[in-house]
C-alpha atoms as a PDB file:
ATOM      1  CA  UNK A   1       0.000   0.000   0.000  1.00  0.00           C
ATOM      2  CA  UNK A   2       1.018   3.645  -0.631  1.00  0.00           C
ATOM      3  CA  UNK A   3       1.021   4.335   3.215  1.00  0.00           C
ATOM      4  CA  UNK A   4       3.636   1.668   3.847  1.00  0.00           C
ATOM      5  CA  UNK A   5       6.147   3.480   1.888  1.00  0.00           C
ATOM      6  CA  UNK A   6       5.249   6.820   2.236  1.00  0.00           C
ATOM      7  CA  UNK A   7       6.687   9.318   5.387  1.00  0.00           C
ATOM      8  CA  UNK A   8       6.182  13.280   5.130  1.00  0.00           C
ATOM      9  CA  UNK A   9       9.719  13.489   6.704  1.00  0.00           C
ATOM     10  CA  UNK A  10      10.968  12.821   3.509  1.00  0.00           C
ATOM     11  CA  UNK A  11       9.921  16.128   1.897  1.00  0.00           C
ATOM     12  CA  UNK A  12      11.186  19.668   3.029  1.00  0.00           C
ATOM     13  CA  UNK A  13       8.002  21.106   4.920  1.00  0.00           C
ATOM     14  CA  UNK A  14       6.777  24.654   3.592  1.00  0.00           C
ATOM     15  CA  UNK A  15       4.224  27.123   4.629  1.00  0.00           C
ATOM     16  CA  UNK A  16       1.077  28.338   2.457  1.00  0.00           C
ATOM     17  CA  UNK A  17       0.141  32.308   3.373  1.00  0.00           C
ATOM     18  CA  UNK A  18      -2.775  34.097   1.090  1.00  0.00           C
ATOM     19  CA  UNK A  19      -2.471  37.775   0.356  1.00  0.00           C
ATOM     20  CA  UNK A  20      -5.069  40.149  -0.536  1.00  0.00           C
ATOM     21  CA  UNK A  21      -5.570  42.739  -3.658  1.00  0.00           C
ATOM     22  CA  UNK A  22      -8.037  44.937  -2.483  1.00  0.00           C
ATOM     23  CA  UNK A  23      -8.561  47.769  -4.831  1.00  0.00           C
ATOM     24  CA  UNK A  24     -11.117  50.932  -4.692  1.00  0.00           C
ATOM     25  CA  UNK A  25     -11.879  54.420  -6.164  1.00  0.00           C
ATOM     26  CA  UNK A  26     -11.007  56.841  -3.474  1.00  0.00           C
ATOM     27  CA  UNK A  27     -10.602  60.604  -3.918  1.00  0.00           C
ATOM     28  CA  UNK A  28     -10.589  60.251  -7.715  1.00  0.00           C
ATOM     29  CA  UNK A  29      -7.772  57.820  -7.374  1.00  0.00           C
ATOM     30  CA  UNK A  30      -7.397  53.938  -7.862  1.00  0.00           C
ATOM     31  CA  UNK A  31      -6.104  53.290  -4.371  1.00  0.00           C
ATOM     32  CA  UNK A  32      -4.700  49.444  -2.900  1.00  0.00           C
ATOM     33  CA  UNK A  33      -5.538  48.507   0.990  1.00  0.00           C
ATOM     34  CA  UNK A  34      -2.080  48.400   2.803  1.00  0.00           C
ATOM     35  CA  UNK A  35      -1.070  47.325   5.978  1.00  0.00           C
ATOM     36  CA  UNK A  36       1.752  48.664   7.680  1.00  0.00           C
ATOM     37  CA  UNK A  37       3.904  45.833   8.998  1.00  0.00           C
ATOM     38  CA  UNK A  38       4.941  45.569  12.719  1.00  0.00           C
ATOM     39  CA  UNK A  39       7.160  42.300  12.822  1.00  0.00           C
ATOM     40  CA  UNK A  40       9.701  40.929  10.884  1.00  0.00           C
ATOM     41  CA  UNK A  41      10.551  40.374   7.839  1.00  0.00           C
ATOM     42  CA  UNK A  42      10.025  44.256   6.807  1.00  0.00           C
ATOM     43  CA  UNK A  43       8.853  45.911   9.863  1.00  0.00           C
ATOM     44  CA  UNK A  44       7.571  48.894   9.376  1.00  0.00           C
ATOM     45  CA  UNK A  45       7.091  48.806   5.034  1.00  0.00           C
ATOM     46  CA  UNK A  46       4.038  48.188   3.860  1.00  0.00           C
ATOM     47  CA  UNK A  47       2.578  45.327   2.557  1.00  0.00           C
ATOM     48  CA  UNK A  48      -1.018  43.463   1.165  1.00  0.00           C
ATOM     49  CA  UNK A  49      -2.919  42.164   3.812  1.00  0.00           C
ATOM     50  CA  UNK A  50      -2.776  38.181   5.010  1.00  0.00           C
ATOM     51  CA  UNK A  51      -0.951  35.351   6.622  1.00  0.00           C
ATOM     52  CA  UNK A  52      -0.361  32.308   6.916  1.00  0.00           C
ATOM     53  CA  UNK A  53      -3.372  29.379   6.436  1.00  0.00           C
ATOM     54  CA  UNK A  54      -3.952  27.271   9.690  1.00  0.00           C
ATOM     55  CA  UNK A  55      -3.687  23.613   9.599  1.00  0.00           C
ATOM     56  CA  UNK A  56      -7.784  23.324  10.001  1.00  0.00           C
ATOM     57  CA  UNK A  57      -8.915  26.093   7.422  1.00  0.00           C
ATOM     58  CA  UNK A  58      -9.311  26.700   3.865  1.00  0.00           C
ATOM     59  CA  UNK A  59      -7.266  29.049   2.029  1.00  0.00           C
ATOM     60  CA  UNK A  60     -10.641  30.721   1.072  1.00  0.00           C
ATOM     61  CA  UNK A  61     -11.497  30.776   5.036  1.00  0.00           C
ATOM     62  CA  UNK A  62      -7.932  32.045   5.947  1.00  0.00           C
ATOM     63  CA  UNK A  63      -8.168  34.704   3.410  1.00  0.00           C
ATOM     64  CA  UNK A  64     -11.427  35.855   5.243  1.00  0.00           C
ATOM     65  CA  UNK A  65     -10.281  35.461   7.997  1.00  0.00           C
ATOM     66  CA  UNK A  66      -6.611  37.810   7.222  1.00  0.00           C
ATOM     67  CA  UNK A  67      -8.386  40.506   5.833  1.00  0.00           C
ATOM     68  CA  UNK A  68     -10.741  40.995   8.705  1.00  0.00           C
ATOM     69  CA  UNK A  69      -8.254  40.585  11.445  1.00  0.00           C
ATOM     70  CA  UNK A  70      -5.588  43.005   9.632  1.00  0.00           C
ATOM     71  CA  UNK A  71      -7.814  45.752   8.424  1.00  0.00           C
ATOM     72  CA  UNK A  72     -11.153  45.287  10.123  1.00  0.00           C
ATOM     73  CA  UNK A  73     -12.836  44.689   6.648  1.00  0.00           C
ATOM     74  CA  UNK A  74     -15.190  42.234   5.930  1.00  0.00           C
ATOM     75  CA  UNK A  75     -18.172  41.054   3.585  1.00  0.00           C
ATOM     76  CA  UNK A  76     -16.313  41.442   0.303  1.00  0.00           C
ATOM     77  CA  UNK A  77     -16.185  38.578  -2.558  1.00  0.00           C
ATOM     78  CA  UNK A  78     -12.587  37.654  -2.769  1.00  0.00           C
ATOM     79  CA  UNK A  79     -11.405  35.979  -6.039  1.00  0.00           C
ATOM     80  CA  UNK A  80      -8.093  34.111  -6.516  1.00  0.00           C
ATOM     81  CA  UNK A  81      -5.868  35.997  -8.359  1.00  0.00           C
ATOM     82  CA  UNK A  82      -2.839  33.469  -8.528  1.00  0.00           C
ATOM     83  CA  UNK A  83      -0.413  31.394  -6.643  1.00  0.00           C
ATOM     84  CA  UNK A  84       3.137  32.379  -5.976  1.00  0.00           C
ATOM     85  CA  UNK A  85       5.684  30.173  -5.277  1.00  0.00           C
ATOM     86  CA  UNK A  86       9.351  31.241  -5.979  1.00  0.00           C
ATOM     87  CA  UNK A  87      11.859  29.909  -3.266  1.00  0.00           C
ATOM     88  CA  UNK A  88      13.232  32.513  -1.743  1.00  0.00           C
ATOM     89  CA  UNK A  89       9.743  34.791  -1.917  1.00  0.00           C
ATOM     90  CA  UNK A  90      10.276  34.822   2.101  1.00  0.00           C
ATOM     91  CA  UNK A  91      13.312  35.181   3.977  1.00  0.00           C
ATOM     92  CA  UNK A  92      12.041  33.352   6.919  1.00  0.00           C
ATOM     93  CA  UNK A  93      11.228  29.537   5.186  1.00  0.00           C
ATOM     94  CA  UNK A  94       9.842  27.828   1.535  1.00  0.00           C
ATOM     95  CA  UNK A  95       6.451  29.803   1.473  1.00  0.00           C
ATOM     96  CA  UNK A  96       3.387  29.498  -1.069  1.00  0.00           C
ATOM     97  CA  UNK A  97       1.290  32.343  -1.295  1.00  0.00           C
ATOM     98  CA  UNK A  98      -2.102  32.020  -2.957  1.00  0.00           C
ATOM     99  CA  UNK A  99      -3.598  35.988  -3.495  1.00  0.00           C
ATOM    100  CA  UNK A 100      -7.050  37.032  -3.552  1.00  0.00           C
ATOM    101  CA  UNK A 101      -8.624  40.137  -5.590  1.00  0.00           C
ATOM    102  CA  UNK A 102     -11.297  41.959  -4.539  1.00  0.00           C
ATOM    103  CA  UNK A 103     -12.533  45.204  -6.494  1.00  0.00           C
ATOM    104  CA  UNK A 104     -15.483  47.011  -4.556  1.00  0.00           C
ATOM    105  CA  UNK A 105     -16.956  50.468  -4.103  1.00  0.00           C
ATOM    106  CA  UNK A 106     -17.910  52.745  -0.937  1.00  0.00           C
ATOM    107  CA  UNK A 107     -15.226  50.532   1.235  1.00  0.00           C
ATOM    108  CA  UNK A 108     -14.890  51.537   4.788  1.00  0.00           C
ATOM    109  CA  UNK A 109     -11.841  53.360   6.599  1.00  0.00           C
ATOM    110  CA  UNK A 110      -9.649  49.838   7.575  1.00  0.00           C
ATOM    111  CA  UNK A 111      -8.633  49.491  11.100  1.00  0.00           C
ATOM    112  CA  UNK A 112      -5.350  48.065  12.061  1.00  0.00           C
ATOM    113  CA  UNK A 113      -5.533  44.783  14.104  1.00  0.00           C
ATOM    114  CA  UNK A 114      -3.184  41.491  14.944  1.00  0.00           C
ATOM    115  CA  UNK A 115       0.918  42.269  13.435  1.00  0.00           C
ATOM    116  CA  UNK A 116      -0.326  45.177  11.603  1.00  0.00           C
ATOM    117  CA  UNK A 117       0.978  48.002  12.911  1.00  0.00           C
ATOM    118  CA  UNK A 118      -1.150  50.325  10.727  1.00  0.00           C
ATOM    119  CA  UNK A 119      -3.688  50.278   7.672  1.00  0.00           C
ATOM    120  CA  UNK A 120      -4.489  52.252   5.063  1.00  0.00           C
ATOM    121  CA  UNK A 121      -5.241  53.564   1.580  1.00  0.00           C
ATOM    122  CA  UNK A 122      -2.872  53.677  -0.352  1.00  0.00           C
ATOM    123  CA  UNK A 123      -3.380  55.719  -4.509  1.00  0.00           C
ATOM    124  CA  UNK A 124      -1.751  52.928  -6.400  1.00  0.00           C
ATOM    125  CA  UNK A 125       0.514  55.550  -8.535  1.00  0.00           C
ATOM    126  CA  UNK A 126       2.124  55.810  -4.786  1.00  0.00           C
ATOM    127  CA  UNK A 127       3.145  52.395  -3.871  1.00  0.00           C
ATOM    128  CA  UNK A 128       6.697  51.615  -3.989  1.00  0.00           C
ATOM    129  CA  UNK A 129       9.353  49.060  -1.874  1.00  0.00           C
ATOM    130  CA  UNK A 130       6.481  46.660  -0.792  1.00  0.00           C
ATOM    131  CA  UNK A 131       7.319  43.959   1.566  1.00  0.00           C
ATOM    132  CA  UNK A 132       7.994  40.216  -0.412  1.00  0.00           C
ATOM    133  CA  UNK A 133       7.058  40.301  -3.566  1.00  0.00           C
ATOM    134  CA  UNK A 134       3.839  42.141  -2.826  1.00  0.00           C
ATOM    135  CA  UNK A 135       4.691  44.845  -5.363  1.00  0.00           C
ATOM    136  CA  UNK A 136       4.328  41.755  -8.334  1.00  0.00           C
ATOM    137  CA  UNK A 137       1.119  40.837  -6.494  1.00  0.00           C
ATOM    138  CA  UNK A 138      -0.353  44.478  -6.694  1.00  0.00           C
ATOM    139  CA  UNK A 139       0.486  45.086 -10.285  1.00  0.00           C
ATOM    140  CA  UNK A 140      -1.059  41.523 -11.485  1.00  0.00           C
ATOM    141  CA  UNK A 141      -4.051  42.585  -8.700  1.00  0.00           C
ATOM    142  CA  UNK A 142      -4.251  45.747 -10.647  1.00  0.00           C
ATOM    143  CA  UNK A 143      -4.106  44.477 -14.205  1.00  0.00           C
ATOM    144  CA  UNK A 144      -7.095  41.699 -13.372  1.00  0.00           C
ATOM    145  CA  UNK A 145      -9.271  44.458 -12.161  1.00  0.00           C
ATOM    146  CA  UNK A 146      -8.610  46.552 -15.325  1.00  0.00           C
ATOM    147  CA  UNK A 147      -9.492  43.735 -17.174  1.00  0.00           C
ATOM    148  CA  UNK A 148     -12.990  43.158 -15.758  1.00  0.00           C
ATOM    149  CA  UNK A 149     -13.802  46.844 -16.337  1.00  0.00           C
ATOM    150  CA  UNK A 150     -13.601  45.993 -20.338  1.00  0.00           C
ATOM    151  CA  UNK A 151     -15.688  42.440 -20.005  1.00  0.00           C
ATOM    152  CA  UNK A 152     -18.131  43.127 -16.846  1.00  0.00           C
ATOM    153  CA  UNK A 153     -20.392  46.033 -15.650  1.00  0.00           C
ATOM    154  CA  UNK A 154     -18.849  46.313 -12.324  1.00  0.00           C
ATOM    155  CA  UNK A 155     -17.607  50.221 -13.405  1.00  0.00           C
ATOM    156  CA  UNK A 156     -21.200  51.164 -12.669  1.00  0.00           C
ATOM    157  CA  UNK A 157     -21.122  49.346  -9.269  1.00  0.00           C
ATOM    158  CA  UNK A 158     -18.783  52.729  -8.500  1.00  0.00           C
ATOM    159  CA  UNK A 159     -21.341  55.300  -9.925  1.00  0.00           C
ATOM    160  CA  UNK A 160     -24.590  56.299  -7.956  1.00  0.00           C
ATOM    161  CA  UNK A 161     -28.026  54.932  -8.161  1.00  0.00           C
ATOM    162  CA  UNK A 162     -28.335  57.405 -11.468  1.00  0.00           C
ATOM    163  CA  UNK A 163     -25.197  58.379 -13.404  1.00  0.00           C
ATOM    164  CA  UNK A 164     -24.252  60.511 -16.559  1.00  0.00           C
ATOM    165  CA  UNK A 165     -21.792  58.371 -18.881  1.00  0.00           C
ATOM    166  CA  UNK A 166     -19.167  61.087 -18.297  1.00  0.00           C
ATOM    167  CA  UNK A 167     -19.220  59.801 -14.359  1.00  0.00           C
ATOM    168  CA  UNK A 168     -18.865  56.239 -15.549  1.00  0.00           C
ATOM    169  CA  UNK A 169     -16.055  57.699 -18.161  1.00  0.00           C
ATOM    170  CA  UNK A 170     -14.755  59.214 -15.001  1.00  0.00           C
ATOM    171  CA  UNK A 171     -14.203  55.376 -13.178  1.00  0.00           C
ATOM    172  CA  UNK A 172     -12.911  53.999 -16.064  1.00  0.00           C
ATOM    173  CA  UNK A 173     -10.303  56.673 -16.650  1.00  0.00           C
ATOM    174  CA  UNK A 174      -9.216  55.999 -12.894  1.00  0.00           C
ATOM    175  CA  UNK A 175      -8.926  52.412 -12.596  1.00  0.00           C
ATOM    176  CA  UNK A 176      -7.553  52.380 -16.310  1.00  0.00           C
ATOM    177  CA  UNK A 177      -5.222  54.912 -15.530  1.00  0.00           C
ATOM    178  CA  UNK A 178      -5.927  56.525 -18.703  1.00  0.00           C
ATOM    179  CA  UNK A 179      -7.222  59.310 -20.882  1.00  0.00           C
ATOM    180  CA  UNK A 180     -10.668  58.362 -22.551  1.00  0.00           C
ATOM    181  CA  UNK A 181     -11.820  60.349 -25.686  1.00  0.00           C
ATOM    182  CA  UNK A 182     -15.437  60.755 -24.313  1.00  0.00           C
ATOM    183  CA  UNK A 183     -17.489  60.495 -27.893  1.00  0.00           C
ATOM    184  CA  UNK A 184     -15.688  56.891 -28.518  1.00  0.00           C
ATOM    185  CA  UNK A 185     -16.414  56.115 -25.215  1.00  0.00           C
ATOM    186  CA  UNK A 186     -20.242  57.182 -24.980  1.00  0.00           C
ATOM    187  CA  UNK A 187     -20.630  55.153 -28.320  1.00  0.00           C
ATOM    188  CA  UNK A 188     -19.240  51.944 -26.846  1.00  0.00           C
ATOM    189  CA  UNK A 189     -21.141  52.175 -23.570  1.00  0.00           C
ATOM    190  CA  UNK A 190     -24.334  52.821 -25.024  1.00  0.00           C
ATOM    191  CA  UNK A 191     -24.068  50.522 -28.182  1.00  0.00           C
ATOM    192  CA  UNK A 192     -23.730  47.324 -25.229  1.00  0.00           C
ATOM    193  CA  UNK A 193     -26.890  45.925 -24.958  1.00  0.00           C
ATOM    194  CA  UNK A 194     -28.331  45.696 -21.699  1.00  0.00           C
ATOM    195  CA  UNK A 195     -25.507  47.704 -20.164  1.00  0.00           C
ATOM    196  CA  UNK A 196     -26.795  51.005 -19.285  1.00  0.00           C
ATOM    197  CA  UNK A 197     -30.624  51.807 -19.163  1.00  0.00           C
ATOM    198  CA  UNK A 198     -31.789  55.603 -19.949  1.00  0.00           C
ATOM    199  CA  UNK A 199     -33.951  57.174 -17.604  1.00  0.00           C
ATOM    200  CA  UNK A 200     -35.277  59.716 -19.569  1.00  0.00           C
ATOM    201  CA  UNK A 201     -34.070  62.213 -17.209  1.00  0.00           C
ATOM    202  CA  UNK A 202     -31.106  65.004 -17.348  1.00  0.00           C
ATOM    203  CA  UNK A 203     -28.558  66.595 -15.083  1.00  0.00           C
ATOM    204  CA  UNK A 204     -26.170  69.909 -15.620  1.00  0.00           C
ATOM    205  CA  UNK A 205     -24.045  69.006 -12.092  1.00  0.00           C
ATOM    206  CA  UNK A 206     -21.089  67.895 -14.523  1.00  0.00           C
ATOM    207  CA  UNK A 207     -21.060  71.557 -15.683  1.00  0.00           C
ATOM    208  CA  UNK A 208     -22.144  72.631 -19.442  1.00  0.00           C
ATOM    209  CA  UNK A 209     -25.154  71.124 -21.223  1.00  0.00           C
ATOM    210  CA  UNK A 210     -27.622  69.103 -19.865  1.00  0.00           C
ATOM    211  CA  UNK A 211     -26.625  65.167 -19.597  1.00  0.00           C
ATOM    212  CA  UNK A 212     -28.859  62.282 -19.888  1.00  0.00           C
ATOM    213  CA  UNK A 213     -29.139  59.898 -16.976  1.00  0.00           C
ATOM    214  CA  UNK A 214     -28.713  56.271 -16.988  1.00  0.00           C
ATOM    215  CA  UNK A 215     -28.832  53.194 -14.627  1.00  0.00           C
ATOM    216  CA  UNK A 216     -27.024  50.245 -14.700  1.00  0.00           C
ATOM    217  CA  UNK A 217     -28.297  47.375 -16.938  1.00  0.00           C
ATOM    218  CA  UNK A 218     -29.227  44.241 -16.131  1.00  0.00           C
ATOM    219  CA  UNK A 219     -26.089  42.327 -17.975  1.00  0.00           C
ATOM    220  CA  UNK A 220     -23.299  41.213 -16.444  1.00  0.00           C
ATOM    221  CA  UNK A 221     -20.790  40.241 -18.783  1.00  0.00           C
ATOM    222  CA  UNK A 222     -20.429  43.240 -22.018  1.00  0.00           C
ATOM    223  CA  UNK A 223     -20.004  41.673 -25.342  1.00  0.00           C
ATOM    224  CA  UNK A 224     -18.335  43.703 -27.596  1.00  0.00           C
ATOM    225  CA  UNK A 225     -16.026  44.331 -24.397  1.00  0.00           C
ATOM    226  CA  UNK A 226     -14.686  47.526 -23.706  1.00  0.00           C
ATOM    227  CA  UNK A 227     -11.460  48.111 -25.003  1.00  0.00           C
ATOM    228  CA  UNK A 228      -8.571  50.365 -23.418  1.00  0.00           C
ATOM    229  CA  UNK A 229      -7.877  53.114 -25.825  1.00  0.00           C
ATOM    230  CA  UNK A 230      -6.403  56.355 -24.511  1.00  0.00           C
ATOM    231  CA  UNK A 231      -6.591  59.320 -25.640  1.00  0.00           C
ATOM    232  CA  UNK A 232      -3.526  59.929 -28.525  1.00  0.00           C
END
């Protein structure tokens, strides 16, 4: 039988961590939740939330579980992003890290708790000398999340109840990180079916002429996608 032959001593024992992406639109800026770290490796530079997985929990669990006891936020839907696995990722032992995204509106201030020594905010464009290879973790984080802006609605899940398309061009532009030319981008939006629904209504409070009003849609996935293209 397999058991008769086989003894874990005979493999090098690692660790398996998760860390968290979790992005939002904050003061017109695409900004990554940070925690400040207070033991080492890298006291005191920032990092992504998370930790190590215990012996009787799920990564999904421990991921949960991470983000609520290092930042005090909770009730998001957490997607794996990817596994990362080089050897010497941690100076401390052989450690897998499997990272979780989570793009969401309206998030709450994050409070500090467990080895954190601080959380925050942090505007993306900002981040630099992460702790491990967090900063590879972010930018992959970061790329994912633009990419669900071209193939899902959730850009109007950061727009009010009603929006104008230049406040939805307004998202885009931050979590693309790019200039949109806003008569391309009013024909793409409104030519997907099912993605925004017109009120019938009108606003002037983005200055100039009278906007129409739309809602979001009932679709979830766009087809034709949106595609980044920036202003020349």
């Amino acid at each position: 039988m397999l058991w008769d032959v086989y003894s874990p001593s005979d493999f090098p024992p690692f660790a398996v961590t998760v860390d968290l992406v979790v992005l939002t639109v904050r003061g017109d800026a695409l900004c990554a939740l940070l925690v400040r770290r207070g033991e080492a490796p890298f006291r005191g530079r920032w990092a992504l939330p998370g930790g190590f997985v215990r012996v009787d929990e799920s990564v999904d669990d421990a991921a949960v579980r991470e983000l609520g006891e290092e930042t005090g936020v909770s009730g998001l839907h957490l997607e794996q992003l990817g596994t990362y696995g080089e050897p010497r990722r941690d100076p401390r032992m052989r450690v897998v890290s499997v990272a979780y995204l989570a793009l969401a509106p309206d998030l709450p201030v994050p409070v500090a708790g467990t080895d954190a020594a601080s959380a925050s905010w942090v505007p993306v464009a900002e981040v630099s000398a992460l702790a491990f290879d967090h900063a590879r973790i972010l930018g992959d984080g970061v790329e994912r999340a633009r990419a669900k802006l071209e193939y899902t609605s959730l850009g109007t899940a950061f727009c009010g109840e009603e929006f104008t398309v230049a406040e939805l061009r307004r998202v885009y532009e931050i979590v693309w990180g790019v200039g949109l030319d806003p008569r391309n981008f009013h024909r793409k939006v409104t030519g997907v079916g099912g993605f925004l629904v017109a009120t019938g209504e009108s606003t002037s409070r983005d200055g100039g002429r009278p906007a129409a009003l739309f809602r979001r849609g009932g679709v979830e996935v766009l087809y034709p996608p949106l595609v980044r293209s920036p202003v020349a």
